[in-house]
N, C-alpha and C. Protein backbone atom coordinates (compact mmCIF):
# COMPACT_ATOMS: atom_id res chain seq x y z
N UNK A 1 129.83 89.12 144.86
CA UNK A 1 129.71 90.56 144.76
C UNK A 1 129.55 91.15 146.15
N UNK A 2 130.03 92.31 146.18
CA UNK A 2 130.26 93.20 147.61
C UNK A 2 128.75 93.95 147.56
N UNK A 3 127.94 94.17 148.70
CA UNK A 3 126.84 95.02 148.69
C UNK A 3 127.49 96.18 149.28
N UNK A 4 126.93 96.87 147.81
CA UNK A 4 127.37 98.78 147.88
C UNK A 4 126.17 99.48 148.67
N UNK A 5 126.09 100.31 149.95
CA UNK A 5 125.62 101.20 150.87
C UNK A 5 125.15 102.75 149.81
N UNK A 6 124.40 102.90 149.33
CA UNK A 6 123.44 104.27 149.12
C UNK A 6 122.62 104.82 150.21
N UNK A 7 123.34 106.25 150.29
CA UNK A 7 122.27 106.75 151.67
C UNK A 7 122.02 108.33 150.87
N UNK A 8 120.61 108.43 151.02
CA UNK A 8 120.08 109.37 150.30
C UNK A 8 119.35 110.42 151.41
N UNK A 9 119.82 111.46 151.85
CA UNK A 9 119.28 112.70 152.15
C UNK A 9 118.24 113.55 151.93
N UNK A 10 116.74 113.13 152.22
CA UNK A 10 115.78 113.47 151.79
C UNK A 10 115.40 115.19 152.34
N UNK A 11 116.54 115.85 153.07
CA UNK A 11 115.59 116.64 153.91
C UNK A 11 115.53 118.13 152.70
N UNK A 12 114.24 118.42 152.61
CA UNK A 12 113.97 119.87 151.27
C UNK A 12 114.11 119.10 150.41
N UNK A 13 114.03 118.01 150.00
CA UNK A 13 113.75 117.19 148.54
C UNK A 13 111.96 116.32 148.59
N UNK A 14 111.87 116.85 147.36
CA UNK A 14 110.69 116.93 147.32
C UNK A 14 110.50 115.20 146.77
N UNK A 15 109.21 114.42 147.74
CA UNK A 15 109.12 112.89 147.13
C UNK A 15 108.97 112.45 146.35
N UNK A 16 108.49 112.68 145.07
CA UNK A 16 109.26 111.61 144.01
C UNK A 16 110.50 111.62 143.57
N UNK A 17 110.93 113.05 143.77
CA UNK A 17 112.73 112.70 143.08
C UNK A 17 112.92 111.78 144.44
N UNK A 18 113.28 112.00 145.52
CA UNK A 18 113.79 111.16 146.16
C UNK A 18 113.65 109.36 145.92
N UNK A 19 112.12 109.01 145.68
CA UNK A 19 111.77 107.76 145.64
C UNK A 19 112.48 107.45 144.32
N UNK A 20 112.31 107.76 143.10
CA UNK A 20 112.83 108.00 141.96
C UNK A 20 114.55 107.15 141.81
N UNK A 21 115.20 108.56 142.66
CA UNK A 21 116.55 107.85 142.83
C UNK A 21 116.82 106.61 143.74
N UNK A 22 115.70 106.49 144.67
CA UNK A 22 115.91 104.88 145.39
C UNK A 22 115.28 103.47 144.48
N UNK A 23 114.41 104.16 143.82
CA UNK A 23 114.39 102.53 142.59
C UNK A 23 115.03 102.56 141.58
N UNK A 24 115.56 103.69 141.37
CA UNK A 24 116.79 103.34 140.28
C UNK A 24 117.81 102.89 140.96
N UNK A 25 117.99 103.13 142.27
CA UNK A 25 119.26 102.26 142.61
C UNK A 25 118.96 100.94 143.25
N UNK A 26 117.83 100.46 143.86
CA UNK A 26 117.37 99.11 144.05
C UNK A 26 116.94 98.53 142.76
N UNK A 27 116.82 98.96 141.63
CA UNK A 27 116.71 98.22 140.53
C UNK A 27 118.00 97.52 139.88
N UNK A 28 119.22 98.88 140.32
CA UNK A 28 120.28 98.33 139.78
C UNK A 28 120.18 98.97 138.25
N UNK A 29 120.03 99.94 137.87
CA UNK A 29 120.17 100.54 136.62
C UNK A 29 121.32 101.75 136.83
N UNK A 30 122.10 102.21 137.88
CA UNK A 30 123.02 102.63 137.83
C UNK A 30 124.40 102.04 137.87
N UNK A 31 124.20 100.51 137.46
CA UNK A 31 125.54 99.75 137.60
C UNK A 31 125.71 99.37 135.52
N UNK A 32 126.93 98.55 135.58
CA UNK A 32 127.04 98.31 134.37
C UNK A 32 126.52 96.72 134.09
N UNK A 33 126.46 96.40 135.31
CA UNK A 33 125.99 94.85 135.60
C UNK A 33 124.59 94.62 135.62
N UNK A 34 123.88 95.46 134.92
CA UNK A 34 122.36 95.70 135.27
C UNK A 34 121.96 94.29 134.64
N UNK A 35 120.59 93.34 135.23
CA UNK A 35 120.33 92.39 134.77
C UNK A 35 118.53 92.41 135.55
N UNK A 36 117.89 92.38 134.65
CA UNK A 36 116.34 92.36 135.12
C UNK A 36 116.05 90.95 135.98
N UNK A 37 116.62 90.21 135.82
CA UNK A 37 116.13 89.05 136.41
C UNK A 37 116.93 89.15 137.61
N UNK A 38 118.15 90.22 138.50
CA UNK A 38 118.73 90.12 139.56
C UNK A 38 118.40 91.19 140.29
N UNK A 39 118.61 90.61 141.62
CA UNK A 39 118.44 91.52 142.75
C UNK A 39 119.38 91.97 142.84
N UNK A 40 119.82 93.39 142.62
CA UNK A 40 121.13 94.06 142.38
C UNK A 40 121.69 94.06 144.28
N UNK A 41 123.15 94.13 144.39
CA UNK A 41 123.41 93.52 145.92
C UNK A 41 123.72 95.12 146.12
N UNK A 42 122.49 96.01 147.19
CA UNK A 42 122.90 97.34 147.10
C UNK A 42 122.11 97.49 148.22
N UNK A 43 122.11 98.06 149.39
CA UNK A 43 120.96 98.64 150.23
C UNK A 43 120.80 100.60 150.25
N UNK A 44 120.30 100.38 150.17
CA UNK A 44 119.32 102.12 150.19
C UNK A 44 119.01 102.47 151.47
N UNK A 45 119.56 103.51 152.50
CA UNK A 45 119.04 104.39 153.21
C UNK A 45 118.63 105.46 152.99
N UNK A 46 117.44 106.04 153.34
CA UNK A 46 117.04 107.07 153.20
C UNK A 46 116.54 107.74 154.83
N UNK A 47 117.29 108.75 154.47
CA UNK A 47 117.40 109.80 156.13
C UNK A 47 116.21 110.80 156.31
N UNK A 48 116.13 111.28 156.87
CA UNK A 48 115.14 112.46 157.25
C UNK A 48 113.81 112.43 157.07
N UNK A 49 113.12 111.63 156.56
CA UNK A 49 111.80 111.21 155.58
C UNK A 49 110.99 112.04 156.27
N UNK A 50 110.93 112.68 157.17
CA UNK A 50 109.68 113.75 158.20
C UNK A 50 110.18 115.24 157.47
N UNK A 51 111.58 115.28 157.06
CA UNK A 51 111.91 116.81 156.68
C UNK A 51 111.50 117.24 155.01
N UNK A 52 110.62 115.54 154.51
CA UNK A 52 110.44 116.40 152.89
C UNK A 52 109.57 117.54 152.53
N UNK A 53 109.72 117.93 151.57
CA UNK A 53 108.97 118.94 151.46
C UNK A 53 107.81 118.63 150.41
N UNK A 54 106.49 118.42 150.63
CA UNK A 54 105.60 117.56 150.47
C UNK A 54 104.28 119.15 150.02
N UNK A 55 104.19 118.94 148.92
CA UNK A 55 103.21 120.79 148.45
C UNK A 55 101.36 120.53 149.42
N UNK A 56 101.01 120.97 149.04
CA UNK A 56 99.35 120.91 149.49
C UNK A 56 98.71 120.00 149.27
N UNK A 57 98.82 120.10 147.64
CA UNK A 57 98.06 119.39 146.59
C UNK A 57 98.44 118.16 147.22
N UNK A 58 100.01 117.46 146.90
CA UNK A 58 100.21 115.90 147.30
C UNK A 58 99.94 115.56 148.06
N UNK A 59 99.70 116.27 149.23
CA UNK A 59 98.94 115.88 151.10
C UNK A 59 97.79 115.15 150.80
N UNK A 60 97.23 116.05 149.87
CA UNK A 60 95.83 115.04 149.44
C UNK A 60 95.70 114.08 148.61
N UNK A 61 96.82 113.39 148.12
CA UNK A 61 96.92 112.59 147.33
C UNK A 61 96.34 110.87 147.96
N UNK A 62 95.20 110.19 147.04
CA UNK A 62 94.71 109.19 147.76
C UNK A 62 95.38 107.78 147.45
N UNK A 63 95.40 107.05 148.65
CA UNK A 63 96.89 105.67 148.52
C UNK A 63 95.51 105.33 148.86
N UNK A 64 95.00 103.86 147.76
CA UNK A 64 94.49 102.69 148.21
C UNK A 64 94.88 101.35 148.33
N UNK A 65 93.57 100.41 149.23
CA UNK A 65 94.12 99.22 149.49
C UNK A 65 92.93 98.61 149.28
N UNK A 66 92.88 97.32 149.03
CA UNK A 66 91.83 96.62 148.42
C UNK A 66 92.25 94.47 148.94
N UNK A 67 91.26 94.74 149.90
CA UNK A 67 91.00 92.99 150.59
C UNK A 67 91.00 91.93 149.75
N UNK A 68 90.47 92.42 148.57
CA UNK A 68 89.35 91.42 147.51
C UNK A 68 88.22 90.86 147.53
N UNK A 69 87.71 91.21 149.01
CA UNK A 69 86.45 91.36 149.44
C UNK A 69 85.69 92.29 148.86
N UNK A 70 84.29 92.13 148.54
CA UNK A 70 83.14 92.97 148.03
C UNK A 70 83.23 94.58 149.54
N UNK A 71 83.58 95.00 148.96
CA UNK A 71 83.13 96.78 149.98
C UNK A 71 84.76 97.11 150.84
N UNK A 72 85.44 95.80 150.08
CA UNK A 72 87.12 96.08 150.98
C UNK A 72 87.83 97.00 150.51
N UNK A 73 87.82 98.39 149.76
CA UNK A 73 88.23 98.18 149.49
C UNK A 73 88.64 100.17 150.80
N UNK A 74 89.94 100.50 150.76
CA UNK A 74 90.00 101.45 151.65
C UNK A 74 90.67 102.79 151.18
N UNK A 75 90.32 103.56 151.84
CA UNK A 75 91.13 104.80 150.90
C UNK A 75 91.46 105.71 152.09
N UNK A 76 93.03 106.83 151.88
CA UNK A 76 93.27 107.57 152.60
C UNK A 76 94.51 108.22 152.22
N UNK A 77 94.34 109.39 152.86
CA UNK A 77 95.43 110.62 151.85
C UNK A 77 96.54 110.46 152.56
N UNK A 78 97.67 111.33 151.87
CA UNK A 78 98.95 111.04 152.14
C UNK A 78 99.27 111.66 153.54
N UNK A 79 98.47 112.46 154.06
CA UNK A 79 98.51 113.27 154.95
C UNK A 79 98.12 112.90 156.31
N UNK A 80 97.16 111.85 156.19
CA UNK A 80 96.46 110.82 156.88
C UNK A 80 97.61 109.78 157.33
N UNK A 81 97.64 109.05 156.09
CA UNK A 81 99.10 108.32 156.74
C UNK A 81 100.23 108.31 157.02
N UNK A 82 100.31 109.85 156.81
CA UNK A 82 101.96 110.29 157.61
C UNK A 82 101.81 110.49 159.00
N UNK A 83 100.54 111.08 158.92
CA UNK A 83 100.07 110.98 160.78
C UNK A 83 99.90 109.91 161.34
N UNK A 84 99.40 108.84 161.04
CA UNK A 84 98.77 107.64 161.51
C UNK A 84 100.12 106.42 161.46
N UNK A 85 100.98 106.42 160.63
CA UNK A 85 102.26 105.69 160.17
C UNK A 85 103.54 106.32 160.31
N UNK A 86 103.46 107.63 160.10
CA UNK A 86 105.22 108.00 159.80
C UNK A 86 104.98 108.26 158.45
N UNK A 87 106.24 109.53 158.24
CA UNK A 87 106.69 109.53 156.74
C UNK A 87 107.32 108.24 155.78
N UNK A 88 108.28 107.76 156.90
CA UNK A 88 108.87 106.36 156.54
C UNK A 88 108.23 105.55 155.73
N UNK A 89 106.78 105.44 156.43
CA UNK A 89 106.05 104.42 155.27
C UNK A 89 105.28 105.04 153.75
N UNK A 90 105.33 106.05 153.99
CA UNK A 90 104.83 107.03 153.09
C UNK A 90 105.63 106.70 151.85
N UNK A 91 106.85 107.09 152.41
CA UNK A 91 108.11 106.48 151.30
C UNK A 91 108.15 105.45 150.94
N UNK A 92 107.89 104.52 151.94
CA UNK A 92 107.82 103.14 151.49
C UNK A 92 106.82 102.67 150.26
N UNK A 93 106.05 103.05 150.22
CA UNK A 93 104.88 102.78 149.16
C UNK A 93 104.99 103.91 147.98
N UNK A 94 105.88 104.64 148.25
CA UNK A 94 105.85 105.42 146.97
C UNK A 94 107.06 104.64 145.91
N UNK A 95 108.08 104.18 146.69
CA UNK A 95 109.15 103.62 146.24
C UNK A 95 108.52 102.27 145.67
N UNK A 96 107.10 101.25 146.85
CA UNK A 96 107.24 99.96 145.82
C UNK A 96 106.22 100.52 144.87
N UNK A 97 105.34 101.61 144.65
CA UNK A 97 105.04 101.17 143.86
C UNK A 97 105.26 102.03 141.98
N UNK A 98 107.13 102.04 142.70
CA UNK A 98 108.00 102.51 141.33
C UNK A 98 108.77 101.40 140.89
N UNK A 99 109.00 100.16 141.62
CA UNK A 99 109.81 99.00 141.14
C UNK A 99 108.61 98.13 140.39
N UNK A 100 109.27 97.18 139.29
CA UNK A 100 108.62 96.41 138.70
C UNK A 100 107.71 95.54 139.20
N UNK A 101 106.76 94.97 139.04
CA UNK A 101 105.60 94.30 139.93
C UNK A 101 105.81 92.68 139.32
N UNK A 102 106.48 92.05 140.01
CA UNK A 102 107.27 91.03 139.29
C UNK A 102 107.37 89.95 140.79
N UNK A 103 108.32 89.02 140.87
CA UNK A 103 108.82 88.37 142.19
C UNK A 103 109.64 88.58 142.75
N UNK A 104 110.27 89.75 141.98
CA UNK A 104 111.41 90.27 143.03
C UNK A 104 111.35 91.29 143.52
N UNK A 105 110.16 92.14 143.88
CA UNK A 105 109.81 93.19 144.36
C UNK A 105 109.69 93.47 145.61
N UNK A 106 109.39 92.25 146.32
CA UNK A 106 109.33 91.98 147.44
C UNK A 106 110.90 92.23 148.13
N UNK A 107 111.87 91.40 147.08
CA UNK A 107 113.19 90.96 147.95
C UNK A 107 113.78 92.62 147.89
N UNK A 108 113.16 93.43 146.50
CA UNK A 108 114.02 94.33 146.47
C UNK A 108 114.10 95.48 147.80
N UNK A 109 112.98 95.33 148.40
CA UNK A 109 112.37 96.22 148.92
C UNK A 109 112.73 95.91 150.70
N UNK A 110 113.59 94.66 150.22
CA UNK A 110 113.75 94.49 151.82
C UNK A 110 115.49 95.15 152.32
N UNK A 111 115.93 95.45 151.04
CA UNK A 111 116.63 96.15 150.59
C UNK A 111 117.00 98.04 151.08
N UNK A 112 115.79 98.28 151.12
CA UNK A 112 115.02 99.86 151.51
C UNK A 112 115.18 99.98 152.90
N UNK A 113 115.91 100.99 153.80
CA UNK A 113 116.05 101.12 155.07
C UNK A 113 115.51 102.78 154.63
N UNK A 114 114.59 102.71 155.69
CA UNK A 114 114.06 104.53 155.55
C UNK A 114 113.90 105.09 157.30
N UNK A 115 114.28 105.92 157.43
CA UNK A 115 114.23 106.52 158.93
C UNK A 115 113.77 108.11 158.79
N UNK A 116 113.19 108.50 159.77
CA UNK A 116 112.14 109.91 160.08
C UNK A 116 113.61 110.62 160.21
């Protein structure tokens, strides 16, 4: 199979439709060949990721992370880590955590090219 190129234009699109349409197409549910157990052969760019248009409310939206250590566990808003990371990664974690939580989540995701 040939890997098909998706490049998605985030700029005035608001982030979940955008993430939305990048795991439906790293899932591979827009082909006719759809198969849960495959890594569909497709890469995803996504452009502009600094130009979305992101409301108030979601700025404050809290992304955690957790060590598995007793007191590990960390918290910080979306607004926080667009400053501290980039939008890029912002996207990045909104997208994995719309794909299935499985063993191929990892591969799918290596899949995901995102640029500011």
């Amino acid at each position: 199979m040939e890997t098909r190129e998706h490049i998605i234009d985030a700029t005035g699109k608001r982030l979940g439709r955008v993430a939305t349409e990048a795991a439906t197409i790293l899932i591979g549910k827009d082909t006719p060949e759809f198969a849960k157990n495959v890594v569909a052969p497709v890469t995803v760019k996504i452009e502009n990721a600094s130009k979305l248009d992101i409301s108030e409310k979601r700025a404050t939206e809290v992304f955690q992370t957790y060590s598995g250590y007793p007191g590990g566990r960390k918290e910080e808003t979306l607004g926080h880590l667009a400053a501290r990371r980039g939008y890029a990664e912002v996207v990045r974690r909104v997208v994995n955590g719309m794909l299935p939580k499985n063993k191929l989540q990892k591969l799918r995701m290596h899949n995901l090219e995102v640029t500011e």
